[in-house]
Structures are given as C-alpha cells and as structure tokens.
C-alpha atoms as a PDB file:
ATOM      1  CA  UNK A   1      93.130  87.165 114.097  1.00  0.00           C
ATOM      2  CA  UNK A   2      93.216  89.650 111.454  1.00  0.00           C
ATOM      3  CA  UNK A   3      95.510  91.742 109.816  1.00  0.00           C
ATOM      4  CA  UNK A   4      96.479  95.779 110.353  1.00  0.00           C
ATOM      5  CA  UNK A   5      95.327  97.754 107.152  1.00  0.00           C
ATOM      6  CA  UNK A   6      98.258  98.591 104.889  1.00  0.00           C
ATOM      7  CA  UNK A   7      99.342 101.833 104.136  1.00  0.00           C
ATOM      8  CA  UNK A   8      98.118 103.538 100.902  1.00  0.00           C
ATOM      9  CA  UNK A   9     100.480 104.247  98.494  1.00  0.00           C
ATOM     10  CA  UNK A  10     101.115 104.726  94.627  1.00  0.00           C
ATOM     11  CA  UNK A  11     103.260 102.269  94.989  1.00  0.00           C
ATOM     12  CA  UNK A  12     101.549  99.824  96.565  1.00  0.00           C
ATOM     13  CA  UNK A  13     100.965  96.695  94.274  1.00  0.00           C
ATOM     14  CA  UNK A  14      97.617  96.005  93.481  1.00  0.00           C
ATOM     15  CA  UNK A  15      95.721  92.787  95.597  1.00  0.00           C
ATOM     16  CA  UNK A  16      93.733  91.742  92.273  1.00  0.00           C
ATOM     17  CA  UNK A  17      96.260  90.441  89.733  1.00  0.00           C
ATOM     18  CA  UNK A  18      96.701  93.668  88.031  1.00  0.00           C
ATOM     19  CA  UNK A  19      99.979  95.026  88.319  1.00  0.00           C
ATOM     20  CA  UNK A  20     102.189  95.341  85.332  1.00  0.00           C
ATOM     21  CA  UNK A  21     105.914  95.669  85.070  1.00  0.00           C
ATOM     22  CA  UNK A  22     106.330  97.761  82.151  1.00  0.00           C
ATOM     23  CA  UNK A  23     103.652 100.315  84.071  1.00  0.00           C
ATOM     24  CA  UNK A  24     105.995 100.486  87.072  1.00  0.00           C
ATOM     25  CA  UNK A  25     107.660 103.653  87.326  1.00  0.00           C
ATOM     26  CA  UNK A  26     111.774 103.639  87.776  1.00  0.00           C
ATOM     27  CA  UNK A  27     111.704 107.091  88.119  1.00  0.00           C
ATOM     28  CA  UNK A  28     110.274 109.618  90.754  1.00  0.00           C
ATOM     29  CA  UNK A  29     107.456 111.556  89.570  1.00  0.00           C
ATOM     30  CA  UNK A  30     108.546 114.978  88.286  1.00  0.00           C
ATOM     31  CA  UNK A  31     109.811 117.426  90.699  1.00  0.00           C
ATOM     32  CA  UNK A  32     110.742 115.118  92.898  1.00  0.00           C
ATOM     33  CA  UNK A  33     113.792 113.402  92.044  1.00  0.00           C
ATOM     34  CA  UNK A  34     117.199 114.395  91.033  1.00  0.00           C
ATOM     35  CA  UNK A  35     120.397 117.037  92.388  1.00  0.00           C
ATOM     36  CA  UNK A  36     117.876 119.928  92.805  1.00  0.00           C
ATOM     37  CA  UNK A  37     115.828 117.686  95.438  1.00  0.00           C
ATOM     38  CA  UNK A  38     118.359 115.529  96.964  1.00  0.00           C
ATOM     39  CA  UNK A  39     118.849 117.700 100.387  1.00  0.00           C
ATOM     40  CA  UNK A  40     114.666 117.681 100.703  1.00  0.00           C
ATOM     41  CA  UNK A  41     114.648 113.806 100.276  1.00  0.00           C
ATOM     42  CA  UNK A  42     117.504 113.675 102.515  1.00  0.00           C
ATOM     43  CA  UNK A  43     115.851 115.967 105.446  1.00  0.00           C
ATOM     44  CA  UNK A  44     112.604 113.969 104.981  1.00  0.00           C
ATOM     45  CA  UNK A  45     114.310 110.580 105.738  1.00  0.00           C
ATOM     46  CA  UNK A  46     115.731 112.175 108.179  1.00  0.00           C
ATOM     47  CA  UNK A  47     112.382 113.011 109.609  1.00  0.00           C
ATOM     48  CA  UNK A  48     111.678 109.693 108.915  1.00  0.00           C
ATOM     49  CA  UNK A  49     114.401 107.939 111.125  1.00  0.00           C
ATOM     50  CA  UNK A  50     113.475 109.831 113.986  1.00  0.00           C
ATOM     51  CA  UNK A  51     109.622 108.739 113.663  1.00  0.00           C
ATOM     52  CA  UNK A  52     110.791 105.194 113.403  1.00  0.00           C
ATOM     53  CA  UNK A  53     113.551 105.215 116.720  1.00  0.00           C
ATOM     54  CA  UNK A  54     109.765 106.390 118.445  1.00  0.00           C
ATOM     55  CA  UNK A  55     107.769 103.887 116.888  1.00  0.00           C
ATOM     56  CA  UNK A  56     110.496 100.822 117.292  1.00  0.00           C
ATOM     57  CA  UNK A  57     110.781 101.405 121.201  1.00  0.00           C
ATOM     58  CA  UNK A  58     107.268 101.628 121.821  1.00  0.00           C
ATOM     59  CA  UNK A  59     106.760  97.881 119.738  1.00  0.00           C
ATOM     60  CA  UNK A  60     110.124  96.387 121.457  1.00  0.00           C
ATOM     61  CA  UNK A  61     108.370  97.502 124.710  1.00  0.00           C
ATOM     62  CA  UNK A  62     104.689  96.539 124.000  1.00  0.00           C
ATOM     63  CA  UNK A  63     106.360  93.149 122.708  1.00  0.00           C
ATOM     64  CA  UNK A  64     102.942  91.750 120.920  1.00  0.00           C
ATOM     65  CA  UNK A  65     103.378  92.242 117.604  1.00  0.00           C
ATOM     66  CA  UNK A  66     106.892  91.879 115.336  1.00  0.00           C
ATOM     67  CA  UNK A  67     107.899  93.647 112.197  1.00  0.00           C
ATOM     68  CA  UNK A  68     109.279  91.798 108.622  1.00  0.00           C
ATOM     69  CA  UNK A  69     110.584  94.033 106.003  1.00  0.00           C
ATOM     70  CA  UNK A  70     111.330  92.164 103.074  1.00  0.00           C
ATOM     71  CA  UNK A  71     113.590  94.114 100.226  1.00  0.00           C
ATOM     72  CA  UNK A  72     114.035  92.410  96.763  1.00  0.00           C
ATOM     73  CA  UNK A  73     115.546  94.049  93.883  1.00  0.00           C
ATOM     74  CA  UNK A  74     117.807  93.566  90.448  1.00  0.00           C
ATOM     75  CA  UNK A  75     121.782  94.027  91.433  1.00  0.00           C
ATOM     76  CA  UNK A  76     122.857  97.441  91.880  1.00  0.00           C
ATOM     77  CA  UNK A  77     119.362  98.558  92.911  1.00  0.00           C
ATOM     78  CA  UNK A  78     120.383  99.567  96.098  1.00  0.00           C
ATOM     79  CA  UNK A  79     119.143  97.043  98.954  1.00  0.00           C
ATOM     80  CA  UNK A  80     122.526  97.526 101.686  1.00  0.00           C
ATOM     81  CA  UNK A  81     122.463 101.149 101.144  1.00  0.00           C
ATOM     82  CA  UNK A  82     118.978 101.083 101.590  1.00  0.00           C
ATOM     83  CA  UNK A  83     118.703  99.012 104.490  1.00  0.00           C
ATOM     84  CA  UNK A  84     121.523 100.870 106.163  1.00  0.00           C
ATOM     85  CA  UNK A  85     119.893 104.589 105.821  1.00  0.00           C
ATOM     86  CA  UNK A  86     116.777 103.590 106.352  1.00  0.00           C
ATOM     87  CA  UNK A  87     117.064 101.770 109.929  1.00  0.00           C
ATOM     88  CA  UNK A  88     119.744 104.232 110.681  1.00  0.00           C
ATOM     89  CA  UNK A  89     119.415 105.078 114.440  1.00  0.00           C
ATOM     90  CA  UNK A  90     117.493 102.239 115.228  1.00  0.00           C
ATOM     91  CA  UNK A  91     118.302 100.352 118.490  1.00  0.00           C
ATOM     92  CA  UNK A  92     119.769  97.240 117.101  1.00  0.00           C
ATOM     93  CA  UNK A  93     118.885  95.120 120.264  1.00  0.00           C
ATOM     94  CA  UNK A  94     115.380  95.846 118.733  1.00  0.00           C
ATOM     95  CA  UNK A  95     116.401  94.762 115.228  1.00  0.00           C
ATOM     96  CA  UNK A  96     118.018  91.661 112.969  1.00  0.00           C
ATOM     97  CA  UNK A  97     119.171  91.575 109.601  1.00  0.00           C
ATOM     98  CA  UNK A  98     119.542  88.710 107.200  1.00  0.00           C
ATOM     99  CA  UNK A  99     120.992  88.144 103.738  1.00  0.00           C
ATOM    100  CA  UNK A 100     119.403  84.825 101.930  1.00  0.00           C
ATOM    101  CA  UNK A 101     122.354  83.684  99.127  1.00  0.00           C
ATOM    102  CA  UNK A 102     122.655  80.164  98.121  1.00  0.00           C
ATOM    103  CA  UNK A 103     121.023  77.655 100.337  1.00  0.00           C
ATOM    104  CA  UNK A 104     123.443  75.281 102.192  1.00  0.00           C
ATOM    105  CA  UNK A 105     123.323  71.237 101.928  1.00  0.00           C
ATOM    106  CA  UNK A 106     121.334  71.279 104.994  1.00  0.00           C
ATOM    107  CA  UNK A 107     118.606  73.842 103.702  1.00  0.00           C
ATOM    108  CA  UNK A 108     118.271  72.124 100.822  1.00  0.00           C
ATOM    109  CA  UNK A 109     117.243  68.560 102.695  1.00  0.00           C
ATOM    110  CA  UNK A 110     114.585  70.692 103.647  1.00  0.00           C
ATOM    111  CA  UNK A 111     111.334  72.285 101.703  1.00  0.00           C
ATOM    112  CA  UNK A 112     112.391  75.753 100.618  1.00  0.00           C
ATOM    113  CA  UNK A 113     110.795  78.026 102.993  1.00  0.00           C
ATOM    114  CA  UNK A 114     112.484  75.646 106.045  1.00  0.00           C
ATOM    115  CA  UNK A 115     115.515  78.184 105.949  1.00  0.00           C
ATOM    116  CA  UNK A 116     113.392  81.687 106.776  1.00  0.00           C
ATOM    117  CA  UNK A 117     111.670  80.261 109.511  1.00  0.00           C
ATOM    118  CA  UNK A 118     114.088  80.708 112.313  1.00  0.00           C
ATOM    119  CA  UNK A 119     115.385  84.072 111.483  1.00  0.00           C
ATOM    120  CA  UNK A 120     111.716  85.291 111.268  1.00  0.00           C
ATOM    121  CA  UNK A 121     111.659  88.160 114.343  1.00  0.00           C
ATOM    122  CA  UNK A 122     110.567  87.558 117.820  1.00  0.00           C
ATOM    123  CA  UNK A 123     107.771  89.985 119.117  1.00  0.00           C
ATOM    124  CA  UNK A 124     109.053  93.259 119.786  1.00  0.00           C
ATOM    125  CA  UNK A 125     111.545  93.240 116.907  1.00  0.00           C
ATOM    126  CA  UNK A 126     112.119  94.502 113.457  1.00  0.00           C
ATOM    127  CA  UNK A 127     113.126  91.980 110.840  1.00  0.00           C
ATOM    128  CA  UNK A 128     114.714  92.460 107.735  1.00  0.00           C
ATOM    129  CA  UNK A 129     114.717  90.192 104.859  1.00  0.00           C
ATOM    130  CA  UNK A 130     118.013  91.019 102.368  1.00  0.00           C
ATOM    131  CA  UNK A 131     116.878  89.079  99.455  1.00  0.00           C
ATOM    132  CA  UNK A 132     114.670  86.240 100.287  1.00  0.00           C
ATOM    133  CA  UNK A 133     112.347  83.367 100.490  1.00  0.00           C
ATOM    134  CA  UNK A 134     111.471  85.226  97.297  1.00  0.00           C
ATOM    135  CA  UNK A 135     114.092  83.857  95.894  1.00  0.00           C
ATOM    136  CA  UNK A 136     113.070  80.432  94.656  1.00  0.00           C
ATOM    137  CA  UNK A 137     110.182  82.044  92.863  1.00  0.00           C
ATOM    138  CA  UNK A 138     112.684  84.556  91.064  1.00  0.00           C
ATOM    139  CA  UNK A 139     116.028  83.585  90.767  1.00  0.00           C
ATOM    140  CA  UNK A 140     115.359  79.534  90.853  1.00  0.00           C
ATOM    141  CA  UNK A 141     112.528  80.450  87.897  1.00  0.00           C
ATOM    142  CA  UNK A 142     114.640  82.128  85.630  1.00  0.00           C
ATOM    143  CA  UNK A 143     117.494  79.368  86.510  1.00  0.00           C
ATOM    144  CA  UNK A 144     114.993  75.925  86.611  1.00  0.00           C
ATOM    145  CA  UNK A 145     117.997  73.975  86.747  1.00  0.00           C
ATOM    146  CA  UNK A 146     118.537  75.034  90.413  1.00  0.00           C
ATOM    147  CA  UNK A 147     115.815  72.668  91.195  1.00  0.00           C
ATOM    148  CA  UNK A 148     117.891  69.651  90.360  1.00  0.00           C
ATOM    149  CA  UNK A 149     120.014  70.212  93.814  1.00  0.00           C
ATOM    150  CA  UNK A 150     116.808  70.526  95.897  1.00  0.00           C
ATOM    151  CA  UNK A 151     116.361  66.773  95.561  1.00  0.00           C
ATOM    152  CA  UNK A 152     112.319  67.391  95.297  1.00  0.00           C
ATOM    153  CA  UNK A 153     110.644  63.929  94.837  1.00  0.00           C
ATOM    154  CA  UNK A 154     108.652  64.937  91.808  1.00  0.00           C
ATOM    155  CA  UNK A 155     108.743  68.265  90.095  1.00  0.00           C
ATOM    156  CA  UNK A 156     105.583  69.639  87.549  1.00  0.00           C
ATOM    157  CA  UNK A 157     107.007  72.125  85.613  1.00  0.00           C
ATOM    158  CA  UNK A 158     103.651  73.379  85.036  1.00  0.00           C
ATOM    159  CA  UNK A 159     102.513  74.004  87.880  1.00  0.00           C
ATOM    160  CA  UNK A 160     105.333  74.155  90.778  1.00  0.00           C
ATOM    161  CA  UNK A 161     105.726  78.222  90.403  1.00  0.00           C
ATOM    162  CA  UNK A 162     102.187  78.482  91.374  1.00  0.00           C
ATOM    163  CA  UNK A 163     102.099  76.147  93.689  1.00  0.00           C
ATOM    164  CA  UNK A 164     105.378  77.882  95.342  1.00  0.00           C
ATOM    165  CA  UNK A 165     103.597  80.931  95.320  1.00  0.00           C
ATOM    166  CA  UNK A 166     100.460  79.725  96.772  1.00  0.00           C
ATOM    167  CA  UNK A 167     102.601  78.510  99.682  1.00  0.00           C
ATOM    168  CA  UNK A 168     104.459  81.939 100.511  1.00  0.00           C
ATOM    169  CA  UNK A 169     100.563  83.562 100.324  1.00  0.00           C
ATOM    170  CA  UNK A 170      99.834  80.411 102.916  1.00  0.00           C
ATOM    171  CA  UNK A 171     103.047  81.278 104.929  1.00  0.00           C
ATOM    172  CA  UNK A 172     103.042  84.976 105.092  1.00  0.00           C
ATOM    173  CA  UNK A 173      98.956  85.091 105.784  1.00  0.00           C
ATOM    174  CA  UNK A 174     100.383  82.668 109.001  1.00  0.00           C
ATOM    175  CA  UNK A 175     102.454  85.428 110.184  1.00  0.00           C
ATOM    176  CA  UNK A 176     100.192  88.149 110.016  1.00  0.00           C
ATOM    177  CA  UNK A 177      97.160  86.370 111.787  1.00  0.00           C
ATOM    178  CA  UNK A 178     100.298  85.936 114.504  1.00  0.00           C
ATOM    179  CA  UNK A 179     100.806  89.018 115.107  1.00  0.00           C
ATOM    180  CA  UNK A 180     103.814  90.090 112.564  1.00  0.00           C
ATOM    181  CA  UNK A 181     103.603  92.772 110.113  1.00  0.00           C
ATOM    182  CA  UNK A 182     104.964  92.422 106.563  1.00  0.00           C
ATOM    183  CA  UNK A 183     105.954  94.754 104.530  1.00  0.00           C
ATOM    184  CA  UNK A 184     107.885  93.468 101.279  1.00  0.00           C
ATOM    185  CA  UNK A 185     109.778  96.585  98.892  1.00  0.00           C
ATOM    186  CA  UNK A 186     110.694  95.728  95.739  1.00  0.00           C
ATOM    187  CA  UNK A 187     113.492  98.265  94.595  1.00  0.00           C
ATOM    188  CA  UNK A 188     112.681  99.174  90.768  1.00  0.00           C
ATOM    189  CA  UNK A 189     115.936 100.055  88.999  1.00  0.00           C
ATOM    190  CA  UNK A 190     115.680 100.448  85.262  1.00  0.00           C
ATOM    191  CA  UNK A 191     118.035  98.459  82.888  1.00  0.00           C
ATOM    192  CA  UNK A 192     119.765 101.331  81.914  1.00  0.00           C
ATOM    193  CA  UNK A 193     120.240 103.022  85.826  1.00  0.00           C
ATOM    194  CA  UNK A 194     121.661  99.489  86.498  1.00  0.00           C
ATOM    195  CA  UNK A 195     124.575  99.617  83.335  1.00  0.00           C
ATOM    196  CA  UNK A 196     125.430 102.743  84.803  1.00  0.00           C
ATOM    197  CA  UNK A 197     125.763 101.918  88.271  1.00  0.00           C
ATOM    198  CA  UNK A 198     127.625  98.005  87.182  1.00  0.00           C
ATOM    199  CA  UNK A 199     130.162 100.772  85.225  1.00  0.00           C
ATOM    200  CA  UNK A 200     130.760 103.081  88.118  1.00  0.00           C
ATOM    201  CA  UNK A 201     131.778  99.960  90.407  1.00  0.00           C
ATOM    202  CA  UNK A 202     134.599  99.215  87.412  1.00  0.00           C
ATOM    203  CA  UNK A 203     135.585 102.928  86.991  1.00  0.00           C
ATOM    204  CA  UNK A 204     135.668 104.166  90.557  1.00  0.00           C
ATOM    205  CA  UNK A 205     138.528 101.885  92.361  1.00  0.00           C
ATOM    206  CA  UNK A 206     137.012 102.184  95.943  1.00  0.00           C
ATOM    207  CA  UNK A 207     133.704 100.556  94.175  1.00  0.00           C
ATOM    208  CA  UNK A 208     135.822  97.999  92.479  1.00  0.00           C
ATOM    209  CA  UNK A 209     134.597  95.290  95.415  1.00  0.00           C
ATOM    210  CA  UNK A 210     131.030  95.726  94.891  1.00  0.00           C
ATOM    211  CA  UNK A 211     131.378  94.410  91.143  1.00  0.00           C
ATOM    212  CA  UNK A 212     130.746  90.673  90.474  1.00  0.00           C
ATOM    213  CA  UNK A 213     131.090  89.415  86.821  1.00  0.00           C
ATOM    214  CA  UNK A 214     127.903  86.912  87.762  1.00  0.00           C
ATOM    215  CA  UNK A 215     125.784  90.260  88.211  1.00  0.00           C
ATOM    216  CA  UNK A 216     126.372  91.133  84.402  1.00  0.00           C
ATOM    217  CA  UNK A 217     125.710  87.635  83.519  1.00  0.00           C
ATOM    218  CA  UNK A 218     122.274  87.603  85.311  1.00  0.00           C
ATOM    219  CA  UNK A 219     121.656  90.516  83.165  1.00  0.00           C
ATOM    220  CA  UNK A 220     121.234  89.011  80.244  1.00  0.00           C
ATOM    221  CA  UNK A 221     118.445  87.318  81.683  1.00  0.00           C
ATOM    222  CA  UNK A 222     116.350  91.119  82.511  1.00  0.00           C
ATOM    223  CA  UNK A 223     113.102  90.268  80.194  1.00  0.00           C
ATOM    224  CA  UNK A 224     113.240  86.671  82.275  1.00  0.00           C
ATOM    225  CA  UNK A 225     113.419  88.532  85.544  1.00  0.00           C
ATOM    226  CA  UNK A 226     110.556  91.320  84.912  1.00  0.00           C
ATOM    227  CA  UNK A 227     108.377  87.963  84.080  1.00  0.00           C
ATOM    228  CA  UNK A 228     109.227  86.442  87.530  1.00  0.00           C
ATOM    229  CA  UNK A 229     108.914  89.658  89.661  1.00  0.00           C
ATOM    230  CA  UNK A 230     105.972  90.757  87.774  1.00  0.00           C
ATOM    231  CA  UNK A 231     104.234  87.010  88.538  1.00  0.00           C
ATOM    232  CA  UNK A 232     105.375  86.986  92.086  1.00  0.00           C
ATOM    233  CA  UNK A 233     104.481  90.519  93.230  1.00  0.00           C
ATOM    234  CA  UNK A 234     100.961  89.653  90.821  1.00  0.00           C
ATOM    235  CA  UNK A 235     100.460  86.367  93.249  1.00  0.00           C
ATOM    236  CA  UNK A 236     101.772  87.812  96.622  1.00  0.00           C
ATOM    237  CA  UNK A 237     100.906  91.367  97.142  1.00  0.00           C
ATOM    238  CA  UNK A 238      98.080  90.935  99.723  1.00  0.00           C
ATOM    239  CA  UNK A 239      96.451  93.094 102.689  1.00  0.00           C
ATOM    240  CA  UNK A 240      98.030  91.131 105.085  1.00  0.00           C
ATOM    241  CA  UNK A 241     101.318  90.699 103.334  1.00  0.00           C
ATOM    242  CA  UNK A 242     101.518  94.242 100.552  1.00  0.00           C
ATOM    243  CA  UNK A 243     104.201  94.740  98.133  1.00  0.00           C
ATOM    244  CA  UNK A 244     105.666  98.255  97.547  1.00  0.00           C
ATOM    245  CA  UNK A 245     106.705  98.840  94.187  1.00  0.00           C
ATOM    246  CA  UNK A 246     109.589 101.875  94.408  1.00  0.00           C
ATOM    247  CA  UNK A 247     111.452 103.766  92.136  1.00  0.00           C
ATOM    248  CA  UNK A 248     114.887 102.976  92.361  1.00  0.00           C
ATOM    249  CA  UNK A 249     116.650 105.161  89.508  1.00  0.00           C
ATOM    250  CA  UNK A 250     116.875 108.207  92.117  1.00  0.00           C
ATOM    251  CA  UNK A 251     118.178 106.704  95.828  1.00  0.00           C
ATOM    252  CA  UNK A 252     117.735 109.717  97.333  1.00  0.00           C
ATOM    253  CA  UNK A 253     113.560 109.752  96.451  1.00  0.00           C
ATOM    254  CA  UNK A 254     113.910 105.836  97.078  1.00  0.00           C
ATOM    255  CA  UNK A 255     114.843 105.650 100.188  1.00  0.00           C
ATOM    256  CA  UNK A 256     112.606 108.295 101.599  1.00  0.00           C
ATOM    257  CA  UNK A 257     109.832 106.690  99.737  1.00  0.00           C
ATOM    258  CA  UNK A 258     110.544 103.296 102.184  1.00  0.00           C
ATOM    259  CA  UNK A 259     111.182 104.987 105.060  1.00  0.00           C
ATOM    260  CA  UNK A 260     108.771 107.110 105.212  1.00  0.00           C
ATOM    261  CA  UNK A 261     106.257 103.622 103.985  1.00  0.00           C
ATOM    262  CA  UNK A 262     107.704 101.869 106.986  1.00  0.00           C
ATOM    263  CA  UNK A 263     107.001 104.557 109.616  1.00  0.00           C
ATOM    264  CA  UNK A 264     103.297 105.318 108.609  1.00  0.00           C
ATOM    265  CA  UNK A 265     102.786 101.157 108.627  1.00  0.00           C
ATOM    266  CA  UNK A 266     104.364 101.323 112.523  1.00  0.00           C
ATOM    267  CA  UNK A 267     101.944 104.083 113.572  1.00  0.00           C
ATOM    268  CA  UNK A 268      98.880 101.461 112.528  1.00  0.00           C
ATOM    269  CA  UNK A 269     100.068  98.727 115.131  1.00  0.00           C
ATOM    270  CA  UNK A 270      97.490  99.190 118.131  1.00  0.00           C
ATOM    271  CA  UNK A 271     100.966  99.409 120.731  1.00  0.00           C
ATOM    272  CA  UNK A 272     101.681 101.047 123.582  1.00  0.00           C
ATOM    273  CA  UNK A 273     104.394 101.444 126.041  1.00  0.00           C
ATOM    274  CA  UNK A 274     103.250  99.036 129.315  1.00  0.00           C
ATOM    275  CA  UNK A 275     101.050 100.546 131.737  1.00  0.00           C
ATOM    276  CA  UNK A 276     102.526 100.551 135.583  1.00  0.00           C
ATOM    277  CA  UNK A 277      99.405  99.804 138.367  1.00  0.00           C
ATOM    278  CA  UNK A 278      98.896 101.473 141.394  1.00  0.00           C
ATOM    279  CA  UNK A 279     100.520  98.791 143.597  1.00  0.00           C
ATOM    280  CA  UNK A 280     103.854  99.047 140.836  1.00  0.00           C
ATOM    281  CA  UNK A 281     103.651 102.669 141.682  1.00  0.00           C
ATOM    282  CA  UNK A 282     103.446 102.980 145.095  1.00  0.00           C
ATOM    283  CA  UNK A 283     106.777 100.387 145.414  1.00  0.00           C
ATOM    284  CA  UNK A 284     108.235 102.552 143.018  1.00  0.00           C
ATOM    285  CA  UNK A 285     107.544 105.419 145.136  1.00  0.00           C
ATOM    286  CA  UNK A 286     108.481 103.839 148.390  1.00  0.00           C
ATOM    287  CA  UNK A 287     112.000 102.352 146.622  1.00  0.00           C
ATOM    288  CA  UNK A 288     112.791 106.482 145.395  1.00  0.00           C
ATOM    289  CA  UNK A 289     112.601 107.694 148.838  1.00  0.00           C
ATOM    290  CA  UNK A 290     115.116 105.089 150.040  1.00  0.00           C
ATOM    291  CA  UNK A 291     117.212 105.866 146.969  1.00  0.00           C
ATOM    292  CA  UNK A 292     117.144 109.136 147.705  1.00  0.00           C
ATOM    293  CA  UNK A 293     118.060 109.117 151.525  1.00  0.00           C
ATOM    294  CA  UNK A 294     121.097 107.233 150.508  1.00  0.00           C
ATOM    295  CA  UNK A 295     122.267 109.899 148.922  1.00  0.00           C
ATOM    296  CA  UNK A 296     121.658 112.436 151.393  1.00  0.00           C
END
C-alpha cells in the first residue's frame, strides 16, 4: 500500500534534508497575525471545526483508515490549548488523546518506541500524540544521560541518534502503508515569545499552575534543542509521515494554521459513509411501516 499525498503548505518541512531552523518563521506572515486579525483567525478555525466534525464522522463510519496527529513544541508553545481548540466539537467516541512524559520502569524494559504502540488509534479514529515518541530523539539528545536508565546493552554515541531516527522513518512508513495518516506539527515559538509567556504564568495568579521551574531550566538548553528539532524534523519529515513547521508567536494564526492543515489532509482520505444494498433497504422499508403502524 501506499500513502495519501500530503497537503501543500509553506510550512510543510521539506522531504530532502533541507530545512533549517533559523529559516523557520515564528511569526505569521504580515497581515496576518496580531489584535487587528484575531476575530478573522478565530472565525476561520471556526470554519475549520465544523469541516473537521464532517470529515471525522464520515472516517469513524468508513472505519478503514485512522488518523495520528503528532504535536511537539518548546514549553509554553501552546500544545493543550492547541489541541483543545482545534478538535473542539469533535465526537470524542471518535477521538483519543495522549500525553508521553517520563517513561515508567516497565517502558523502559522495553525498546523506546514499545510505549506508543498501543495508544496508536484504531481505524475510524483520530489520534493525538501530546509530546511523543519524538521525545527520545529531542529531549533524551539534549539530556544523553537519560540513556543510562534505559538499560540498552550497548550504546554508540555516534551513531544511536541516527539510528533512532531511522527507526521512527521505519515505524511511521509501517503505519501509513496500514492505512493511518500522520500528520506531525511542530509548534515554533521564538525564545523571546516563550520568556514572555514563562513571565505571564508568574505574574497572572490564575496562570501560576502552569509554571514549572524545570521549564526555565530546559531553557538554557534552546541552541541544544533547535539542533535536535532541526535534525529530527531534517530525518523524519516524509510523504507518508510530513512535518508542519507553524508559527507559534501568534496562537490565534497558529491554531488556524493546524486546523485548517488537518481538515484539507481529511478531505484526501478516499472515505465514504457505508453504502446500504437493496436487500438492507427493502428490510428497512418493511421494519418503517411496522414502526409506523405502532404508532397509529
């Protein structure tokens, strides 16, 4: 089996090695972001969500093919709010969310893509990815000492991130030629977007729970970061499996940007709502005449 052509996009990450962090844009392009276009962004995801409700009952009733949105980002880019405005409306028999933190003893007995595989989504349903298998080619990079507790029987420094990344190209080309669609967003906040938003959640006391010390401490280690996301995306971003690259500075444009991403990348599955025969029908028929003498 193949895979369904991915949607065009400016900020779809290149499939030949080419993309380049510091050419990323943080920002939407001009006249597009900010106060004075807010409400349009905001009407146009709301467009958006009522596109996808369409789209996600006619794949939950097809049931061939199954959807996995995959969102990575720095802290403070925006993922939960993202996630939550973007799939708003959406029939959550039809959908599953899941966060990826720090792996449990039992995931880590196992090789690290073990833990992803059972909350991948059955046909018929969306998927969403909150953080990662992407994780132990970002946050394990920067951090190599993380590898210690993963108990790995012999580890090349020179060549595991590769070799990791040649396995999620491996894993996520599996999926598509099974009939799931993935569609991974990377949410680009700039450095500076991200010390304002870390400052709001200590000045504004109904933010105060979304601040975590750790956050500013993985801060320090932005250059380190750019280096793994810019490798990863570089590595991963493939027709079967494409990367989205989106500004993140304005959430308004951002989320928009995904939703509307998502939606076209639906209307490319080849699904349909099931198809009733003539011997289906004629029951059908014959059972609403009795239905409706009973009411008579």
């Amino acid at each position: 089996m193949g895979y369904i052509e991915p949607v065009d996009s400016p900020y779809r990450v290149p499939f030949d090695g080419s993309f380049r962090v510091r050419d990323a844009p943080t920002e939407p392009p001009k006249g597009e972001g900010g106060k004075s276009h807010k409400k349009d962004n905001k009407k146009a995801l709301e467009a958006a969500q009522k596109r996808m409700r369409r789209l996600q009952r006619k794949l939950y009733a097809h049931d061939h093919y199954a959807v996995l949105l995959v969102f990575q980002a720095m802290d403070a880019a925006g993922k939960d709010g993202t996630i939550r405005a973007v799939m708003t409306g959406v029939n959550p028999a039809g959908c599953q969310v899941y966060s990826f933190k720090q792996p449990s003893a039992t995931e880590l007995d196992h090789d690290f893509l073990w833990r992803v595989h059972d909350c991948l989504p059955e046909r018929g349903r969306i998927g969403i990815f909150n953080r990662s298998h992407y994780e132990e080619v970002l946050v394990v990079r920067v951090h190599p000492d993380y590898l210690g507790a993963q108990k790995l029987p012999g580890v090349d420094m020179d060549t595991i991130w590769d070799e990791r990344l040649e396995s999620i190209r491996d894993f996520e080309r599996h999926l598509a030629r099974n009939g799931t669609m993935v569609l991974k967003f990377w949410l680009n906040v700039s450095q500076d977007e991200q010390r304002k938003r870390f400052l709001d959640r200590i000045d504004e006391p109904e933010s105060n729970w979304k601040f975590n010390s750790g956050d500013v401490k993985e801060r320090r280690a932005w250059d380190r970061y750019m280096s793994s996301y810019e490798a990863a995306l570089d590595a991963t971003s493939r027709p079967w499996a494409p990367w989205y690259a989106v500004p993140a500075d304005d959430k308004a444009y951002m989320r928009r940007v995904v939703a509307e991403t998502i939606c076209e990348s639906l209307e490319k599955l080849p699904v349909h709502f099931p198809e009733v025969g003539e011997k289906e029908l004629d029951e059908m028929k014959r059972l609403r005449k009795e239905l409706v003498g009973d009411g008579e």
